[in-house]
Protein backbone atom coordinates (compact mmCIF):
# COMPACT_ATOMS: atom_id res chain seq x y z
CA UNK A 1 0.00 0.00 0.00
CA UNK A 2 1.43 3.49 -1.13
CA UNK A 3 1.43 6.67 0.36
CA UNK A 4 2.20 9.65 -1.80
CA UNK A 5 2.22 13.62 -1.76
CA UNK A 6 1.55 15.93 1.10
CA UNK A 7 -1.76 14.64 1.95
CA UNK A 8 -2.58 10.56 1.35
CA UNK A 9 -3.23 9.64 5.47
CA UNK A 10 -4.73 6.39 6.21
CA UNK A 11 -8.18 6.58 8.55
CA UNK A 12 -9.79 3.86 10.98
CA UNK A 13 -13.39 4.05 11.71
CA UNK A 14 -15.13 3.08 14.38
CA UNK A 15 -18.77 2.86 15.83
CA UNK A 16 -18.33 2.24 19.51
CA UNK A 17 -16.73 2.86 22.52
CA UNK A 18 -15.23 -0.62 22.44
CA UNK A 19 -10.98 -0.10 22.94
CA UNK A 20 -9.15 -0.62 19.82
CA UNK A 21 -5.28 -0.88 19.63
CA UNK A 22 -4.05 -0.11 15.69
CA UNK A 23 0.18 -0.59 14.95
CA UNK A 24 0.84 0.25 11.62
CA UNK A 25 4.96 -0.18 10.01
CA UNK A 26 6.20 1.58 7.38
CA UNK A 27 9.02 2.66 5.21
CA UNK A 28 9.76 5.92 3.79
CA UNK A 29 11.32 5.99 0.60
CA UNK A 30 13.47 9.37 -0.98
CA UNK A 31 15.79 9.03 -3.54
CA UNK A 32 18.37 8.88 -1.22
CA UNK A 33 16.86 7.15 2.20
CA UNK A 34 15.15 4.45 3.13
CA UNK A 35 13.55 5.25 6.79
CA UNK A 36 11.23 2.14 8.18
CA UNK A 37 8.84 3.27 11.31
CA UNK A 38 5.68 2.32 13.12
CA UNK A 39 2.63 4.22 14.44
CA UNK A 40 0.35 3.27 17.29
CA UNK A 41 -3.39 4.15 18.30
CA UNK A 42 -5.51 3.88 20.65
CA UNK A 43 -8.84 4.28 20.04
CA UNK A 44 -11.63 4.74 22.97
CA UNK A 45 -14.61 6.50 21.05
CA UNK A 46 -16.43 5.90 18.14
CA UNK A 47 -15.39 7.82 15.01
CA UNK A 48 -12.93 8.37 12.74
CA UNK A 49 -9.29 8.80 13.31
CA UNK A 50 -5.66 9.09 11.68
CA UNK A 51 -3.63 6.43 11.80
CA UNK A 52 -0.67 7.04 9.35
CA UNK A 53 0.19 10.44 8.45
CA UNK A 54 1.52 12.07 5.80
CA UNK A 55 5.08 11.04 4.97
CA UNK A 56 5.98 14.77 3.31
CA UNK A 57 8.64 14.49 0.48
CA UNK A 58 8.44 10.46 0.94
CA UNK A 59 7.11 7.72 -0.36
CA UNK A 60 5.38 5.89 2.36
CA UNK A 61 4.90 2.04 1.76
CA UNK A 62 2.50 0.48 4.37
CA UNK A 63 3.98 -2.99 4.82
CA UNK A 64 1.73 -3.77 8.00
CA UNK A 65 -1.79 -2.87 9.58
CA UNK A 66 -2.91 -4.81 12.82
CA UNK A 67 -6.59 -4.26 14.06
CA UNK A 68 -7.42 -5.30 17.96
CA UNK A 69 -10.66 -5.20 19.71
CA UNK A 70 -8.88 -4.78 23.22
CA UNK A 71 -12.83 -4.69 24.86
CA UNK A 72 -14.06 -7.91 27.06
CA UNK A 73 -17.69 -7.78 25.92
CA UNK A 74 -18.28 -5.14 22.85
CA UNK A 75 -17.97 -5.51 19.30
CA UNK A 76 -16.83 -2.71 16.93
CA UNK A 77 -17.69 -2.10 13.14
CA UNK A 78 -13.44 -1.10 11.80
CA UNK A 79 -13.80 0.34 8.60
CA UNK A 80 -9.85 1.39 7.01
CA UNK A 81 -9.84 4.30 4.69
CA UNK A 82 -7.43 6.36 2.25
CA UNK A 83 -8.33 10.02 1.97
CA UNK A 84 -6.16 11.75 0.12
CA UNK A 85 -7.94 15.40 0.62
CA UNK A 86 -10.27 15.25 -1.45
CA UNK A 87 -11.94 11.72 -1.47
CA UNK A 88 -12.01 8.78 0.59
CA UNK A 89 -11.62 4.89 -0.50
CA UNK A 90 -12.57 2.24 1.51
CA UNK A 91 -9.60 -0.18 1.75
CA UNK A 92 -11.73 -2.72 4.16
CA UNK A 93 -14.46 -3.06 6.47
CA UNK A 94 -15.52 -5.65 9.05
CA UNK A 95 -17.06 -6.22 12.77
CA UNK A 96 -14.40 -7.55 15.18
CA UNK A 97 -15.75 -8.92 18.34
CA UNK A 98 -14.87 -8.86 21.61
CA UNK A 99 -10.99 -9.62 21.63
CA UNK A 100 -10.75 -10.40 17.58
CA UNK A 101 -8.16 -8.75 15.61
CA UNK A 102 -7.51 -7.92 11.82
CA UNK A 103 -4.14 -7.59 10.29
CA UNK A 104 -3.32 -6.14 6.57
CA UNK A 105 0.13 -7.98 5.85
CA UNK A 106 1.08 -6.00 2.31
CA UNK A 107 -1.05 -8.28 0.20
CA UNK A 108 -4.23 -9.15 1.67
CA UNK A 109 -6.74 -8.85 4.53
CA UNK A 110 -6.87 -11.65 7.28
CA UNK A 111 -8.94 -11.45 10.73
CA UNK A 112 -8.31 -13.83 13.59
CA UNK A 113 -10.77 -14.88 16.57
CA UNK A 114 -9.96 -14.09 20.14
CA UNK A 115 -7.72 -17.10 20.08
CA UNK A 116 -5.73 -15.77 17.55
CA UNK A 117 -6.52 -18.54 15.32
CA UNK A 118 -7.73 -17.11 11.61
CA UNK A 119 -11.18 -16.80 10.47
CA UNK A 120 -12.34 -17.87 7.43
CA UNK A 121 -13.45 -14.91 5.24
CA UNK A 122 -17.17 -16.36 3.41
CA UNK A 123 -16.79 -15.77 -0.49
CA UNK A 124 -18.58 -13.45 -2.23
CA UNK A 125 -22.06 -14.95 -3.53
CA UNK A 126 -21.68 -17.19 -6.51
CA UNK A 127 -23.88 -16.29 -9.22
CA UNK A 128 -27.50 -17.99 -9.17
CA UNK A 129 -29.36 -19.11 -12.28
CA UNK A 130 -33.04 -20.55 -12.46
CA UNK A 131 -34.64 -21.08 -15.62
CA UNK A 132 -38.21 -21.50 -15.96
CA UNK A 133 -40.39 -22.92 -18.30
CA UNK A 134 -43.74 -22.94 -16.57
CA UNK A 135 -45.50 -20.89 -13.73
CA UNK A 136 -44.03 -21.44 -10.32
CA UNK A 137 -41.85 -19.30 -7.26
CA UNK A 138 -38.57 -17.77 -7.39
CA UNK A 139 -36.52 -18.15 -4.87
CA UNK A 140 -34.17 -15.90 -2.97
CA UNK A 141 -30.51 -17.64 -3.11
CA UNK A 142 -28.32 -17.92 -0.23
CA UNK A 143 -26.19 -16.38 0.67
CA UNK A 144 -28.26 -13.25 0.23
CA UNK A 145 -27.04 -11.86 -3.11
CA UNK A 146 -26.51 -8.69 -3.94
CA UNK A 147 -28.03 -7.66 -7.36
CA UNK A 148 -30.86 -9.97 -9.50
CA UNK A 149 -31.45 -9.66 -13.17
CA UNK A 150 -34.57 -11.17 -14.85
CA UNK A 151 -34.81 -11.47 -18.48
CA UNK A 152 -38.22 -12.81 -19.87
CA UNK A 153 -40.40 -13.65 -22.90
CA UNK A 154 -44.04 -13.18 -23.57
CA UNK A 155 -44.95 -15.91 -25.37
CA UNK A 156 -45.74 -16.69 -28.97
CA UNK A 157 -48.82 -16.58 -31.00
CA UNK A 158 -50.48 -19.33 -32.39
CA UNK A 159 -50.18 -19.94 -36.56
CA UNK A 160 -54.03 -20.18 -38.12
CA UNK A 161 -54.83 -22.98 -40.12
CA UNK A 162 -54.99 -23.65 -43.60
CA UNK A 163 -58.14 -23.65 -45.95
CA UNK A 164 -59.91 -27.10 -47.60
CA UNK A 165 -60.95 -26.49 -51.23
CA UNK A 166 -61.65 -28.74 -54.30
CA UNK A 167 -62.10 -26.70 -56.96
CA UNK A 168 -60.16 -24.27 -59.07
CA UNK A 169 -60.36 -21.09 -57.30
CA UNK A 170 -57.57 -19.49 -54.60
CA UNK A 171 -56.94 -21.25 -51.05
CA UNK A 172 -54.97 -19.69 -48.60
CA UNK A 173 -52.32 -21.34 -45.90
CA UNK A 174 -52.90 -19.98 -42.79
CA UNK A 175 -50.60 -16.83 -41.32
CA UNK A 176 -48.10 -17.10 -38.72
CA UNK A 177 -48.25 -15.88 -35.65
CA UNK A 178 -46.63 -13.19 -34.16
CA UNK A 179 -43.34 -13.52 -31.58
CA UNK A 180 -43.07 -12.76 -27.77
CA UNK A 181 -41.74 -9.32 -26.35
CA UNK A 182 -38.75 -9.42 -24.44
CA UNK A 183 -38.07 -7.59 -21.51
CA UNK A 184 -35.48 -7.29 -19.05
CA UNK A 185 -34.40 -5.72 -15.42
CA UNK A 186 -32.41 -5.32 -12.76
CA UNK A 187 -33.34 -5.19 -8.93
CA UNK A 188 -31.19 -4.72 -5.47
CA UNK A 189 -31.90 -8.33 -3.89
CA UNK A 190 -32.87 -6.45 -0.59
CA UNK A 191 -35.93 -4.76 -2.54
CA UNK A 192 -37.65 -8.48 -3.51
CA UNK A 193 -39.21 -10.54 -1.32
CA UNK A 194 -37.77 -13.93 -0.40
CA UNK A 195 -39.68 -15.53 -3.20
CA UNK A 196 -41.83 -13.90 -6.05
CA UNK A 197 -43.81 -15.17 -8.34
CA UNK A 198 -43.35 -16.16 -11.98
CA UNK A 199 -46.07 -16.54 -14.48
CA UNK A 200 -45.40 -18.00 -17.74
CA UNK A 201 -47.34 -17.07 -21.02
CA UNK A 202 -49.18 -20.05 -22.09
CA UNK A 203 -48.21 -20.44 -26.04
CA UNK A 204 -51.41 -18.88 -28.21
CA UNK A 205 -53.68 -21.80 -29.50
CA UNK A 206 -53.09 -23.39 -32.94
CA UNK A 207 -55.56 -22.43 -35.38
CA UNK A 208 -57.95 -25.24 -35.72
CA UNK A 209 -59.23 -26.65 -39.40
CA UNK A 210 -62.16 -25.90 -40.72
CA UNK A 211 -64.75 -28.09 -41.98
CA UNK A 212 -63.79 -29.98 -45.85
CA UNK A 213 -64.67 -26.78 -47.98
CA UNK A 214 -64.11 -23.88 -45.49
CA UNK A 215 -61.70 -20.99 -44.18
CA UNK A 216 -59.53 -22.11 -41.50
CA UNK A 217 -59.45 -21.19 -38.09
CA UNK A 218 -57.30 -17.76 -36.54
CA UNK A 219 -54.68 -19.02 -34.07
CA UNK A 220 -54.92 -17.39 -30.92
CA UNK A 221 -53.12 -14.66 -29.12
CA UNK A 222 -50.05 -15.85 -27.04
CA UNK A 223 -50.13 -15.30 -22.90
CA UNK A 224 -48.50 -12.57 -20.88
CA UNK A 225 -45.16 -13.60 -18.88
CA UNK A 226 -44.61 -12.23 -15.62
CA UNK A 227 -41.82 -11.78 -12.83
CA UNK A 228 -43.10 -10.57 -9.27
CA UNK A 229 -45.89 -11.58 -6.97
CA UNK A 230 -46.81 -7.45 -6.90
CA UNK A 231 -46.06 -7.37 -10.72
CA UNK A 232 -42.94 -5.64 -11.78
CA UNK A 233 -41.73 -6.44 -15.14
CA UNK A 234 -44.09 -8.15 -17.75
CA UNK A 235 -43.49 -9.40 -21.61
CA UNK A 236 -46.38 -9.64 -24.24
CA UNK A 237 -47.92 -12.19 -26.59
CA UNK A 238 -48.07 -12.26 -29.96
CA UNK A 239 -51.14 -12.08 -31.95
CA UNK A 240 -52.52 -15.48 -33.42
CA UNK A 241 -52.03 -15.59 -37.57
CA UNK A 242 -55.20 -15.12 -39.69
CA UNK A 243 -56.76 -18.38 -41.12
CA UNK A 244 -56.51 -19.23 -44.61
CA UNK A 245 -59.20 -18.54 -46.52
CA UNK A 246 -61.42 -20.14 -49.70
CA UNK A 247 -61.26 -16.89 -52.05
CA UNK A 248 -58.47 -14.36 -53.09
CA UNK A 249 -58.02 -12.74 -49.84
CA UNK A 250 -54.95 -11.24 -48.17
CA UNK A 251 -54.35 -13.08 -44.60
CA UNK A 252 -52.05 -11.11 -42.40
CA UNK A 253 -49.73 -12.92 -40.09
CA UNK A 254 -50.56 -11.85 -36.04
CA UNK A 255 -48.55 -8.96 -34.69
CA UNK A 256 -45.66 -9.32 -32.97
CA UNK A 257 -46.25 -8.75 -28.57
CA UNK A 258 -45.42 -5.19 -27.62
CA UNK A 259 -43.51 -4.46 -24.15
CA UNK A 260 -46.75 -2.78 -23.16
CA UNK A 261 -49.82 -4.68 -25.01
CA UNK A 262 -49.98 -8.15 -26.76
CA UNK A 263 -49.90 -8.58 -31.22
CA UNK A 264 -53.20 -8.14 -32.57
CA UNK A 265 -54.53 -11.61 -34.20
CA UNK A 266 -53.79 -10.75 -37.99
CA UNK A 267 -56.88 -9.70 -40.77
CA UNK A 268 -57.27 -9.03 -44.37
CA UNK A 269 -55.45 -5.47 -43.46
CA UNK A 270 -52.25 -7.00 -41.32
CA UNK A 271 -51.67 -8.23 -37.53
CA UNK A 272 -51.27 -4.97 -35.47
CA UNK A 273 -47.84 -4.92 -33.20
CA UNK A 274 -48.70 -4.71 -29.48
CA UNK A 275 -47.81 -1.10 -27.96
CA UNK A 276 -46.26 1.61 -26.97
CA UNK A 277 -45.55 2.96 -30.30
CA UNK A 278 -47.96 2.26 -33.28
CA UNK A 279 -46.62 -1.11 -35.78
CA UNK A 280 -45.69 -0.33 -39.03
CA UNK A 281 -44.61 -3.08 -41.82
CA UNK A 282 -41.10 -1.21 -42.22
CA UNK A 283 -39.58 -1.99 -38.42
CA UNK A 284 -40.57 -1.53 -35.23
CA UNK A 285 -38.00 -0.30 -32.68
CA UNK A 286 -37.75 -0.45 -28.71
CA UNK A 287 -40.62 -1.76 -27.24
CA UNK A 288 -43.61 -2.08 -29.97
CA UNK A 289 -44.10 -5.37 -32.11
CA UNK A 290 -43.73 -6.07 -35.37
CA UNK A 291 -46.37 -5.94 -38.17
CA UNK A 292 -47.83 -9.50 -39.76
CA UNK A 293 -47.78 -8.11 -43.64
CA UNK A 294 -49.50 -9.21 -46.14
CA UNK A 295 -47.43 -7.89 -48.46
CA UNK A 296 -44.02 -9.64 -49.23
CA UNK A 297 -41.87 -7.91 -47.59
CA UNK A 298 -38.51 -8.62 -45.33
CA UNK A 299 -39.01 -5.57 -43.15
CA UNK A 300 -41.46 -6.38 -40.70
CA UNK A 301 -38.55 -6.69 -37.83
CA UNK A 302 -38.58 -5.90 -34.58
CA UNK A 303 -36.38 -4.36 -31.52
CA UNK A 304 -37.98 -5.44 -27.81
CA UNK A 305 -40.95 -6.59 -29.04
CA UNK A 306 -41.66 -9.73 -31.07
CA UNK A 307 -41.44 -9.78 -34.62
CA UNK A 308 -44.91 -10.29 -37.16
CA UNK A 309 -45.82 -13.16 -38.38
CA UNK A 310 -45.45 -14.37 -42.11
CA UNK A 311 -49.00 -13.48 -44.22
CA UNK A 312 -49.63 -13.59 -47.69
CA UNK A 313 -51.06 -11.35 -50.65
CA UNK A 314 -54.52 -11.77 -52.29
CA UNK A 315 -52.75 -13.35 -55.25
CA UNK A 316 -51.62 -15.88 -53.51
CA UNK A 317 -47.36 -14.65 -52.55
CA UNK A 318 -45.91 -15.54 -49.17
CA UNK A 319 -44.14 -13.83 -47.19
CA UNK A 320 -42.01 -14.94 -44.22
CA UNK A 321 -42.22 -14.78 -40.93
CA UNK A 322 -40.28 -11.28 -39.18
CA UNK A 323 -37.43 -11.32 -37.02
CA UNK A 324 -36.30 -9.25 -33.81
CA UNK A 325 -33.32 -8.93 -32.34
CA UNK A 326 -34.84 -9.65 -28.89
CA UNK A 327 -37.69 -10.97 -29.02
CA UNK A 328 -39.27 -13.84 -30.55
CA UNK A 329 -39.51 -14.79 -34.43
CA UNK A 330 -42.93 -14.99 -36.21
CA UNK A 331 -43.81 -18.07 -37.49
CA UNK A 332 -44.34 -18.67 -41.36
CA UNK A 333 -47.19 -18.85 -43.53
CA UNK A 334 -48.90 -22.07 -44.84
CA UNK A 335 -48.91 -23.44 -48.48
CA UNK A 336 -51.69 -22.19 -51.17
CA UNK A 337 -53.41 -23.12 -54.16
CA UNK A 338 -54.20 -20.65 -57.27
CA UNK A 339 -57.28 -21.05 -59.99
CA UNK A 340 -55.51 -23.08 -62.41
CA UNK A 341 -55.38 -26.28 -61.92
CA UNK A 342 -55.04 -26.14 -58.97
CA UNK A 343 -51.47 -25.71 -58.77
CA UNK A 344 -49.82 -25.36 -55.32
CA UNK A 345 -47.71 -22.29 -53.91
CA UNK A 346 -44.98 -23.10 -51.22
CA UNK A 347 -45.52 -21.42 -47.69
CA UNK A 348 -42.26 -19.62 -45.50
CA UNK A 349 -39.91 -20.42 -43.23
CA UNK A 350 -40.25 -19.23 -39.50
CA UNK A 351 -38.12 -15.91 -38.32
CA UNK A 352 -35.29 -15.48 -35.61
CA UNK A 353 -34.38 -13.71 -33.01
CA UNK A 354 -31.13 -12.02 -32.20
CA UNK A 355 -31.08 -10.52 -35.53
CA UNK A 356 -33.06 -8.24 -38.39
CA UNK A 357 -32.49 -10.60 -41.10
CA UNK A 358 -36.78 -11.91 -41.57
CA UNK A 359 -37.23 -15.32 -42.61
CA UNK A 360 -34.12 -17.70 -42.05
CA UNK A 361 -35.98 -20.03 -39.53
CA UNK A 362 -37.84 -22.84 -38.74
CA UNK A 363 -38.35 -24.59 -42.69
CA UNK A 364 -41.71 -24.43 -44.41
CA UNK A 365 -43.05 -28.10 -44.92
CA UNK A 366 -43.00 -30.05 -48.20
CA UNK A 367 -46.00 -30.21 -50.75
CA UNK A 368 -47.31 -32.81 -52.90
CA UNK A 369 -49.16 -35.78 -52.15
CA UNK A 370 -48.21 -36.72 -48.65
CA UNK A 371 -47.51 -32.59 -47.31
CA UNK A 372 -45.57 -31.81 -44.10
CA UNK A 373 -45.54 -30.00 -41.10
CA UNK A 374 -43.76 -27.21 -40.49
CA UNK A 375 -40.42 -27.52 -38.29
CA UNK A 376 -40.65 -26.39 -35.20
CA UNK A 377 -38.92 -22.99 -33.79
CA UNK A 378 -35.84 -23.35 -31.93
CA UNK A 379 -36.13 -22.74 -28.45
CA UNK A 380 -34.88 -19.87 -26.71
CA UNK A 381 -31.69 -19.12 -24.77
CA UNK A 382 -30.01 -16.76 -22.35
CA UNK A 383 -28.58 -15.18 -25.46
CA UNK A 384 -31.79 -15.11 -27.99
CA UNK A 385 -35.47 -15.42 -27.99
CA UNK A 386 -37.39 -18.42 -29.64
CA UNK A 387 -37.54 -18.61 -33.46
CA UNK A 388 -41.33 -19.19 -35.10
CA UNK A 389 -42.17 -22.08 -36.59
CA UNK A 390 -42.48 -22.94 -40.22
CA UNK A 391 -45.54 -23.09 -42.41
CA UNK A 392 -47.25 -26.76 -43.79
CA UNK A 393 -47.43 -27.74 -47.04
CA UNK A 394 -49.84 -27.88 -49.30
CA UNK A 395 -50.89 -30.49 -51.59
CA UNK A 396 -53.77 -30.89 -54.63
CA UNK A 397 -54.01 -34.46 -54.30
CA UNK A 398 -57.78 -35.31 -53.96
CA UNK A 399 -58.82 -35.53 -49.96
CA UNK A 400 -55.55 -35.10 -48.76
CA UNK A 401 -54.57 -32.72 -46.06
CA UNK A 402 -52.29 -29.62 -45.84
CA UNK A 403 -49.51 -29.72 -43.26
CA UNK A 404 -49.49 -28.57 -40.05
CA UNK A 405 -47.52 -25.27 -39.31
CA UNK A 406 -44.68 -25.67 -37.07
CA UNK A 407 -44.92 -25.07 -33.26
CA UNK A 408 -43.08 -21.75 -32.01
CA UNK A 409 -40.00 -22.47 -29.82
CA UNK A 410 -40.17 -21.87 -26.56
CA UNK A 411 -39.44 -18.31 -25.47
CA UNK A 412 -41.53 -16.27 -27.42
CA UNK A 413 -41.52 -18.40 -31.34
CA UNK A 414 -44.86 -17.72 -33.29
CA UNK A 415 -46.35 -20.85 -34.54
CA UNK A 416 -46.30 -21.34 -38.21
CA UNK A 417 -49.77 -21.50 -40.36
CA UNK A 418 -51.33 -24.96 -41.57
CA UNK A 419 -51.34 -25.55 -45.28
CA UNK A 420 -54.14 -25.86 -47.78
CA UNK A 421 -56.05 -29.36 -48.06
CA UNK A 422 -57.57 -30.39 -50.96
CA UNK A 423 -61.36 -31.06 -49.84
CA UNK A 424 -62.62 -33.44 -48.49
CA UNK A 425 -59.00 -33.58 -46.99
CA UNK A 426 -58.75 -30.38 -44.05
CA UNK A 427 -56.83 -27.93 -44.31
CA UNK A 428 -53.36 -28.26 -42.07
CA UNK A 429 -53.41 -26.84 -38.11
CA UNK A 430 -51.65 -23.98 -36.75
CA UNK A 431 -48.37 -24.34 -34.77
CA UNK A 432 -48.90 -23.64 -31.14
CA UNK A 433 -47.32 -20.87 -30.34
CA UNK A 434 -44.35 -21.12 -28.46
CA UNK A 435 -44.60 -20.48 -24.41
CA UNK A 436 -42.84 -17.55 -22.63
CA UNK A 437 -39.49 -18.05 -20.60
CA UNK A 438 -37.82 -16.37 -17.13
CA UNK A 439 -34.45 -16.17 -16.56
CA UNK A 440 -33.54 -15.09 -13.28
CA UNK A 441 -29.63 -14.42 -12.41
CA UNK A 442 -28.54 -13.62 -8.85
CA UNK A 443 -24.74 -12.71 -7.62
């Protein structure tokens, strides 16, 4: 420990009126000398007090600093100190009891008992992690930490299903649903409670299949995740995606959850973002969700909130499910058919999170005679939301079924739509959508 200039003194304070003895060696270093020494204290009243001066034109190295609670019966709170005249830094702190001592020995800090025998100084807290997948307490670690950071997901919305239809005119896949919001904090550890409750965001309902010859059925909107028995930090669902329907309509993929409101379940128009700001089709930053187009675009993105889900144009065109670098990815649109022949049209992969790059995600199934689901999102991580599933396929092979849309990963993924069946086969499902996720670090 170095002592330099005119005014670097080193302090001890106290709290009581419990005796404390304080020795302190030295050396002071000039060019030319080399001068060791010693200072003692004693201490009988709480408060603070000098125990090495300054060394003037020297360099004063502090090679030794013993502490001793001389008292039978009272403990003392020792805090050591630099204050160099203008600002103080706290070297160490501790409570010695009756008869304990502390001693500073040029590299570290080490108390002893009354004994003389050394303590054992407790580590600092090792950092806590619990994960959590569905609803239940958290838990206050011990040793009492100091700081706890949540980081959560709302959870995805579910993908609608696809239409059933025979005959020569347009059938639409159904939309994907939007992504989770993420959100994140950090408390003291003395401001929660020893537990607090964690509530997480049921996944929003697949869209369910019509009957042979009819629209299919809107997914539903994905559940709220929470973090606090009093609540203090929530994430939003995304909006379910728009069923497919039997005529040359537009289906709009469900909006992506907001940090402040869940996605909208998508229309003809588009899935509205959940708030604070108002969703757009061109990116959505901080806190509000992205849009569920149905246009085909790769710009319906996100920041905090989740990103839209993949829709489609009237035509039919899909478009593929959005992408936000926190929150969850939308899920992709089911497989079509157009008026001539019927011919099919593929679906769209799921989106990501952790980046603005839309599509790239879960894969779109296969179409043809036997059709396939949808892969399923990829759950989510400490590093990156869940990604949204991808949309069925399609086929035009009489009374066969379209393929179910992907489920959303866990952590926010948007489930992908079902694809069009060819009547009397029904059209595919909607992916669920996937649930929320807590994380919940503590050091």
């Amino acid at each position: 420990m170095i002592l330099t200039g005119a005014t670097d003194i080193i302090q001890v304070v106290t709290t009581t009126a419990a005796n404390i003895d304080v020795q302190v060696s030295w050396t002071d270093v000039t060019t030319t000398t080399f001068v060791p020494g010693r200072t003692d204290t004693q201490i009988s009243a709480g408060g603070t007090n000098t125990v090495v001066a300054t060394a003037g034109g020297a360099t004063r190295q502090v090679k030794t600093i013993v502490i001793r609670n001389i008292h039978a019966a009272t403990s003392n709170v020792v805090t050591v100190q630099l204050y160099d005249g203008a600002k103080t830094v706290i070297l160490y702190s501790r409570t010695l009891l009756a008869s304990e001592s502390l001693m500073y020995d040029g590299t570290k800090w080490q108390p002893f008992n009354a004994t003389g025998s050394p303590l054992t100084i407790a580590p600092s807290a090792a950092t806590n992690v619990q994960t959590f997948t569905g609803s239940a307490d958290w838990t206050k670690p011990t040793p009492i930490p100091t700081w706890v950071h949540v980081i959560m997901w709302g959870s995805g919305g579910g993908g609608g299903a696809g239409a059933s239809l025979a005959t020569n005119v347009i059938a639409k896949g159904g939309a994907g649903g939007g992504g989770g919001s993420y959100c994140e904090a950090t408390f003291r550890a003395s401001e929660l409670e020893g537990t607090e409750a964690v509530v997480i965001g049921a996944g929003g309902l697949a869209g369910s299949p019509g009957i042979g010859g009819a629209k299919g059925g809107d997914g539903g909107i994905g559940g709220v995740t929470t973090f606090g028995t009093t609540v203090l930090m929530s994430a939003f669902g995304g909006g379910g995606g728009d069923g497919g329907d039997i005529s040359g309509l537009a289906n709009g993929g469900g909006g992506g959850g907001g940090t402040g409101a869940a996605g909208a379940v998508g229309t003809v128009a588009f899935g509205v973002g959940g708030a604070p700001g108002v969703s757009a089709i061109l990116g959505n930053c901080a806190g509000t969700g992205g849009a569920g187009p149905i246009t085909v675009i790769t710009t319906h993105h996100a920041e905090w909130g989740g990103a839209g889900g993949g829709g489609s144009t009237a035509t039919p065109t899909s478009c593929v499910g959005g992408s936000s670098l926190w929150g969850g990815g939308g899920g992709g649109t089911g497989g079509h058919h157009i008026n001539t022949g019927p011919n099919t049209v593929a679906g769209s992969a799921g989106g990501l999170s952790n980046t603005v790059t839309c599509g790239g995600g879960a894969a779109v199934g296969t179409d043809g005679a036997a059709s396939t689901k949808g892969d399923d999102g990829v759950a989510a991580t400490s590093a990156k939301g869940g990604g949204g599933g991808g949309g069925g396929g399609t086929t035009i092979t009489a009374a066969r079924a379209g393929g179910a849309g992907g489920a959303g990963g866990a952590g926010g993924g948007g489930g992908g739509g079902g694809g069009v069946g060819m009547n009397a086969g029904l059209g595919g499902a909607g992916g669920v959508g996937g649930t929320g996720k807590v994380y919940v670090f503590s050091w």
